[in-house]
C-alpha atoms as a PDB file:
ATOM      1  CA  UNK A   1     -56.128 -39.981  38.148  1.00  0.00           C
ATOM      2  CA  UNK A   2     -53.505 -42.625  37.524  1.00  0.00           C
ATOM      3  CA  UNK A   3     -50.056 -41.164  37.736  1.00  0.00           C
ATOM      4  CA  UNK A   4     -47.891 -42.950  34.765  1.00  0.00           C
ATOM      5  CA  UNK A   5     -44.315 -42.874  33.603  1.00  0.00           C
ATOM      6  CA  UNK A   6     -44.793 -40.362  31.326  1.00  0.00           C
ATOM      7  CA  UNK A   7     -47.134 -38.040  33.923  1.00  0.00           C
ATOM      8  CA  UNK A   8     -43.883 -38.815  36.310  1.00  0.00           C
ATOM      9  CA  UNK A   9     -41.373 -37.841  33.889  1.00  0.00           C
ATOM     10  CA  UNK A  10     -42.444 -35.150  32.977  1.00  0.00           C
ATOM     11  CA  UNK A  11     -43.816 -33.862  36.605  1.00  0.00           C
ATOM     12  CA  UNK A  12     -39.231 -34.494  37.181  1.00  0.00           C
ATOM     13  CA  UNK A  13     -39.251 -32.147  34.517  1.00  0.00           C
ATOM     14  CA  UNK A  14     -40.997 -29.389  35.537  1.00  0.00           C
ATOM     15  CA  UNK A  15     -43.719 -29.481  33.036  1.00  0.00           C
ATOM     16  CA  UNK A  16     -46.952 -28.718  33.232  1.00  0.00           C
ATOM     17  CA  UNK A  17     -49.624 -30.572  31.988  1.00  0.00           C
ATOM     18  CA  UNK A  18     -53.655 -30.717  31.536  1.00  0.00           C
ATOM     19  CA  UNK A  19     -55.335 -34.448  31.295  1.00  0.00           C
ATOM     20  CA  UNK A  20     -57.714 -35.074  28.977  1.00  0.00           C
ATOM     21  CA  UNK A  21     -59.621 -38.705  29.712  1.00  0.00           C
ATOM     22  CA  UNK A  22     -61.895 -40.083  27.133  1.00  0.00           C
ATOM     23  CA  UNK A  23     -63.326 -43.476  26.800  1.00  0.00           C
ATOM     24  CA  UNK A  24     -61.192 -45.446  24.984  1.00  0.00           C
ATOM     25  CA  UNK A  25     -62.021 -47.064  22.070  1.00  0.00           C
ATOM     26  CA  UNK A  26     -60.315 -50.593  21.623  1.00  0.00           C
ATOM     27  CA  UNK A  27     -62.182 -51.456  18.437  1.00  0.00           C
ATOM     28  CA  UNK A  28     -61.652 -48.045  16.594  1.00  0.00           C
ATOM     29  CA  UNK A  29     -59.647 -47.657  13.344  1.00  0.00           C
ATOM     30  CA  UNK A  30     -57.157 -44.842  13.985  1.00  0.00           C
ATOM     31  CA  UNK A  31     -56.948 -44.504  18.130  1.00  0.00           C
ATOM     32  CA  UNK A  32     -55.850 -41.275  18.077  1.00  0.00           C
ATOM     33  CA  UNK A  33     -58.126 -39.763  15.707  1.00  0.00           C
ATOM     34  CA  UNK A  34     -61.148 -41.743  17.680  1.00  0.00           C
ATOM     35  CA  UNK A  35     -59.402 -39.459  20.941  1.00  0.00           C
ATOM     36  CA  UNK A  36     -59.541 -36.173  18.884  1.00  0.00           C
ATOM     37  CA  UNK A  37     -63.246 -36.739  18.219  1.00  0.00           C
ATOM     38  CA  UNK A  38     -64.138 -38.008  21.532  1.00  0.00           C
ATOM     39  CA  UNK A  39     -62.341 -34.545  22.936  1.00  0.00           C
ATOM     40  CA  UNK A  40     -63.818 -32.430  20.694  1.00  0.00           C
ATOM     41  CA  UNK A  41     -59.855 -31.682  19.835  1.00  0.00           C
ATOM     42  CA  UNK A  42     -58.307 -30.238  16.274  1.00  0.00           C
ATOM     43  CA  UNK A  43     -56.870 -33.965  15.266  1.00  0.00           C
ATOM     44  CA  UNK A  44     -53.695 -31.597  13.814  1.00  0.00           C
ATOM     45  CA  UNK A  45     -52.881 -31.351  16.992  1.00  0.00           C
ATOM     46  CA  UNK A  46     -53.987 -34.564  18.802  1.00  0.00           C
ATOM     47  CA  UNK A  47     -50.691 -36.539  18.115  1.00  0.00           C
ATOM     48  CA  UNK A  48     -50.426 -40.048  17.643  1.00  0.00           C
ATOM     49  CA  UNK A  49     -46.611 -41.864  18.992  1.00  0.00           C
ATOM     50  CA  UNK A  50     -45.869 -44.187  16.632  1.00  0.00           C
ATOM     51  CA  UNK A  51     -42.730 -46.726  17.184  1.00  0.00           C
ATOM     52  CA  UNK A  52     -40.774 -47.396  13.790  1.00  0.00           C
ATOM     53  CA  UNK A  53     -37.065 -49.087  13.409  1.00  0.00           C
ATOM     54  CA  UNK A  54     -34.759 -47.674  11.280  1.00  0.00           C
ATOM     55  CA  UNK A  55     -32.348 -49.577   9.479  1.00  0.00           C
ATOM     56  CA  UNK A  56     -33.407 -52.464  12.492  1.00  0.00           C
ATOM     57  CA  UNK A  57     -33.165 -49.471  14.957  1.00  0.00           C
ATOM     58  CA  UNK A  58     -36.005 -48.496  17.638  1.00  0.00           C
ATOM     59  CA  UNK A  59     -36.630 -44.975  16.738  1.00  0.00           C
ATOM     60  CA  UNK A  60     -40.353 -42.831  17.676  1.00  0.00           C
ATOM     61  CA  UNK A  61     -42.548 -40.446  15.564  1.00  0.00           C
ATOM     62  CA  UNK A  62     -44.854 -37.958  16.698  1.00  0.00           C
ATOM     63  CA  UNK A  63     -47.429 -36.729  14.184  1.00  0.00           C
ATOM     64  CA  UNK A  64     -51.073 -35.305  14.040  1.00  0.00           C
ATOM     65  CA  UNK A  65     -53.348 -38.330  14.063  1.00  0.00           C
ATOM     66  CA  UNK A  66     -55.621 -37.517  11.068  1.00  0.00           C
ATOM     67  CA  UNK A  67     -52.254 -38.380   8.874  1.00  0.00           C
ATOM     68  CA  UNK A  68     -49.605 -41.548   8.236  1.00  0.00           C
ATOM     69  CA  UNK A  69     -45.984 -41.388   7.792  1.00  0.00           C
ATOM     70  CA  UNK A  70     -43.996 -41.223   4.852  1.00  0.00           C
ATOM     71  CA  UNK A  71     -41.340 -44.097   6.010  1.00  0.00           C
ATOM     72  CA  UNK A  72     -38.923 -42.609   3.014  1.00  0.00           C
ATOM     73  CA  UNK A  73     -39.068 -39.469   5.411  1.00  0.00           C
ATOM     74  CA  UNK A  74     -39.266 -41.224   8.514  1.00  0.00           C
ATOM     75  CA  UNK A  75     -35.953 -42.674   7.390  1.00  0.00           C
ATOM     76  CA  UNK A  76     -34.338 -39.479   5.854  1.00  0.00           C
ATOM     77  CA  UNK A  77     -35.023 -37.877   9.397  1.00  0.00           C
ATOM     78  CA  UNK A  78     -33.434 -40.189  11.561  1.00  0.00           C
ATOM     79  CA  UNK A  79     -30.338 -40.863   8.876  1.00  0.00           C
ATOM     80  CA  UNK A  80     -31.255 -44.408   7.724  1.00  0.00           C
ATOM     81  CA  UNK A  81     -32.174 -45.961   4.470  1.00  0.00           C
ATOM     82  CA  UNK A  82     -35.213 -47.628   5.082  1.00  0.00           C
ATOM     83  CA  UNK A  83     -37.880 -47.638   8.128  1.00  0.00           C
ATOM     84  CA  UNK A  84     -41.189 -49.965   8.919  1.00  0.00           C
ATOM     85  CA  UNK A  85     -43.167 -50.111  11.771  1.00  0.00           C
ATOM     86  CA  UNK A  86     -42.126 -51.943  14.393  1.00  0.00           C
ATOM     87  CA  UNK A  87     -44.381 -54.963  15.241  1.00  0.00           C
ATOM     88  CA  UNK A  88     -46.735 -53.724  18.208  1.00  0.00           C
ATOM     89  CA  UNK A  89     -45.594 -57.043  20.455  1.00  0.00           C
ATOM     90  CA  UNK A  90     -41.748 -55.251  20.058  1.00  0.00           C
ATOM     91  CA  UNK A  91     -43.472 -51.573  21.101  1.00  0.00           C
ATOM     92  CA  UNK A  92     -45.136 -52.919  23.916  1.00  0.00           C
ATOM     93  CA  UNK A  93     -41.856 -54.569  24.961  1.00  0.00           C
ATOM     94  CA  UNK A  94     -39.278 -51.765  25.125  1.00  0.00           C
ATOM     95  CA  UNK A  95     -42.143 -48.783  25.767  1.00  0.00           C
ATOM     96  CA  UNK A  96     -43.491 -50.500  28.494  1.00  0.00           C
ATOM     97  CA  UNK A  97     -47.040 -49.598  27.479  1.00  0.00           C
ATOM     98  CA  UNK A  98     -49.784 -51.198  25.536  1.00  0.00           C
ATOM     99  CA  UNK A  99     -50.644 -50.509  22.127  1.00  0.00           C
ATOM    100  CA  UNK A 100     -53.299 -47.767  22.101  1.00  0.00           C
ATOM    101  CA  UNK A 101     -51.668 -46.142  25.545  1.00  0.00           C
ATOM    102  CA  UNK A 102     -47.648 -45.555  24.098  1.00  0.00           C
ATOM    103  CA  UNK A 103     -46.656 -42.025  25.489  1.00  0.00           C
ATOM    104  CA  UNK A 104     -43.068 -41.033  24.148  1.00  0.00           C
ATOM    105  CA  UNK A 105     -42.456 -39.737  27.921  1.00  0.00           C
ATOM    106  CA  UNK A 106     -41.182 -42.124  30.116  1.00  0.00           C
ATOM    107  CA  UNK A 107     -40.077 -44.910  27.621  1.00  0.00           C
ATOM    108  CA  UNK A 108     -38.487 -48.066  29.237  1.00  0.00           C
ATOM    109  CA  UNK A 109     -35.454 -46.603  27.316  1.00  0.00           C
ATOM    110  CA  UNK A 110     -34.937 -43.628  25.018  1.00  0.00           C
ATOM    111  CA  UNK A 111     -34.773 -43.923  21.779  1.00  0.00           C
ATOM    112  CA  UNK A 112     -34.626 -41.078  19.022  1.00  0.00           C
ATOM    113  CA  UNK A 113     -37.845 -38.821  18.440  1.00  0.00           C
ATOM    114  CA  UNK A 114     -38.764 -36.773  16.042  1.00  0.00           C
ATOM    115  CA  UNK A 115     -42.153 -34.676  16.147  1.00  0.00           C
ATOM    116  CA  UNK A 116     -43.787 -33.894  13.059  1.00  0.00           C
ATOM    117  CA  UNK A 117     -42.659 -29.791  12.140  1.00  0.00           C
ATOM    118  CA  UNK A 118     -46.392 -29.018  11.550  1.00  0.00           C
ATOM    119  CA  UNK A 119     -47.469 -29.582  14.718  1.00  0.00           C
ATOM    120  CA  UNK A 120     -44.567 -28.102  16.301  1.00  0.00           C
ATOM    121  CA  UNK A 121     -45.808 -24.255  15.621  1.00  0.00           C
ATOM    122  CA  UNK A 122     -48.728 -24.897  17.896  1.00  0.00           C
ATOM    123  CA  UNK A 123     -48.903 -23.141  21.024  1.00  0.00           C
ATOM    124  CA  UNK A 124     -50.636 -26.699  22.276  1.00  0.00           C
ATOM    125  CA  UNK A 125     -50.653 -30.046  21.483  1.00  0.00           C
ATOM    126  CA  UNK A 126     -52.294 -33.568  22.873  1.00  0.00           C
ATOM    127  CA  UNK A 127     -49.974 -36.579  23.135  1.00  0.00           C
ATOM    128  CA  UNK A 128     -50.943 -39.857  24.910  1.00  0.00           C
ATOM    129  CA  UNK A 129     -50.264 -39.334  28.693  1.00  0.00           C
ATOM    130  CA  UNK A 130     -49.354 -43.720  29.285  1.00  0.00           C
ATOM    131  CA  UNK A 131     -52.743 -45.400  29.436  1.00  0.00           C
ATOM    132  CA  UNK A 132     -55.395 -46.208  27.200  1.00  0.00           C
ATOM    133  CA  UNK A 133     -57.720 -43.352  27.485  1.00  0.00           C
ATOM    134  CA  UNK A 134     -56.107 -40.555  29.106  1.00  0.00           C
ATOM    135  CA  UNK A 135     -54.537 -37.521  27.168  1.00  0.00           C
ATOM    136  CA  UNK A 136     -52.310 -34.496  28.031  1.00  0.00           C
ATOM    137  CA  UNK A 137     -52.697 -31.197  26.547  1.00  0.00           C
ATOM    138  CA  UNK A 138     -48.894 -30.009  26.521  1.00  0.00           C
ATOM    139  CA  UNK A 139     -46.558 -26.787  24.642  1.00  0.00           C
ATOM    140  CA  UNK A 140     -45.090 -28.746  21.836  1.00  0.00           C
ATOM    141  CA  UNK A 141     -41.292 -27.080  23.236  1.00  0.00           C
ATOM    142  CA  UNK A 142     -41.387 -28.899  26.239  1.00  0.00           C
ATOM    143  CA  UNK A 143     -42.171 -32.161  24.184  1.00  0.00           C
ATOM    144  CA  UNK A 144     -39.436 -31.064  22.435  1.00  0.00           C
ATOM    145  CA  UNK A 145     -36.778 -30.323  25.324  1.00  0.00           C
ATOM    146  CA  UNK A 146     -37.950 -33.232  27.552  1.00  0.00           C
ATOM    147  CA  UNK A 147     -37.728 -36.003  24.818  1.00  0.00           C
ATOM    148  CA  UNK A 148     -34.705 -34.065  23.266  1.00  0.00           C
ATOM    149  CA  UNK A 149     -36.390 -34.975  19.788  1.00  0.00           C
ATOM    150  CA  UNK A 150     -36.340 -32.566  16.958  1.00  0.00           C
ATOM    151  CA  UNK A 151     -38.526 -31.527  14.372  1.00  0.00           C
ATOM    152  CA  UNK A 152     -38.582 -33.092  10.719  1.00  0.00           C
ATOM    153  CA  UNK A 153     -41.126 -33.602   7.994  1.00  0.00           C
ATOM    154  CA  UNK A 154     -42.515 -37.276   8.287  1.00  0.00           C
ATOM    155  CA  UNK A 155     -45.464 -37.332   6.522  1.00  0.00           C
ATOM    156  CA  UNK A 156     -46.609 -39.087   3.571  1.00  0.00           C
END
């Protein structure tokens, strides 16, 4: 199995992990919610990483991949006025991965998370492990501690 940034960052963290690969989908309408199906997964809890700017400002969002994000939230939550999502050519740029394969683990830089609260009561969620294809089945704390994100209500 490929070993990515995020699967190294958070093996330097002391978290365990369980991979999930699937065969990617590059013509698919909602990637993550193609992964939940292909998985067999609750798509509550198969979380998409979406990159947004607030105010002009890199920021991520974590959130179940059967739903979209309220940007009048996504702003409240990271203290802004207004957010968008940032242009995928941008994400690809400072993540360091390709559209369709954006892990918030092991992000050219950090920028602020946030992780959707309803997901954050599971005892397990799955979160793109840094390639096309390939998910990780993680406690929703250590997203949480490793990313040092924090939990707000971002959807529409």
């Amino acid at each position: 199995m490929a070993s990515t940034p995020a699967l190294k960052a958070l093996e330097r963290e002391g978290v365990a992990v369980s991979l999930h690969p699937y065969a990617y989908d590059p013509g698919a309408d909602a990637v993550g919610l193609a992964a939940a199906v292909a998985l067999g997964l609750d798509p509550a809890l198969t979380l998409k990483t979406l990159m947004v700017e607030v105010d002009g400002k890199p920021a991520c969002c974590i959130l179940p991949s059967d739903r979209q994000l309220s940007m009048k939230r996504v702003a409240a939550a990271f203290g802004g006025k207004s957010a968008a999502m940032m242009p995928p050519a941008k994400a690809e740029k400072l993540t360091g991965y390709r559209v369709g394969g954006i892990s918030p683990f092991g992000q050219k830089r950090l920028v602020p998370t946030a992780i959707e609260i309803s997901a954050c009561a599971a005892p397990k969620v799955w979160i793109n492990a840094g390639q096309r294809g390939l998910l990780m089945g993680m406690a929703p704390a250590d997203a949480l501690r490793v990313l040092k994100a924090y939990s707000a209500s971002l959807l529409a």
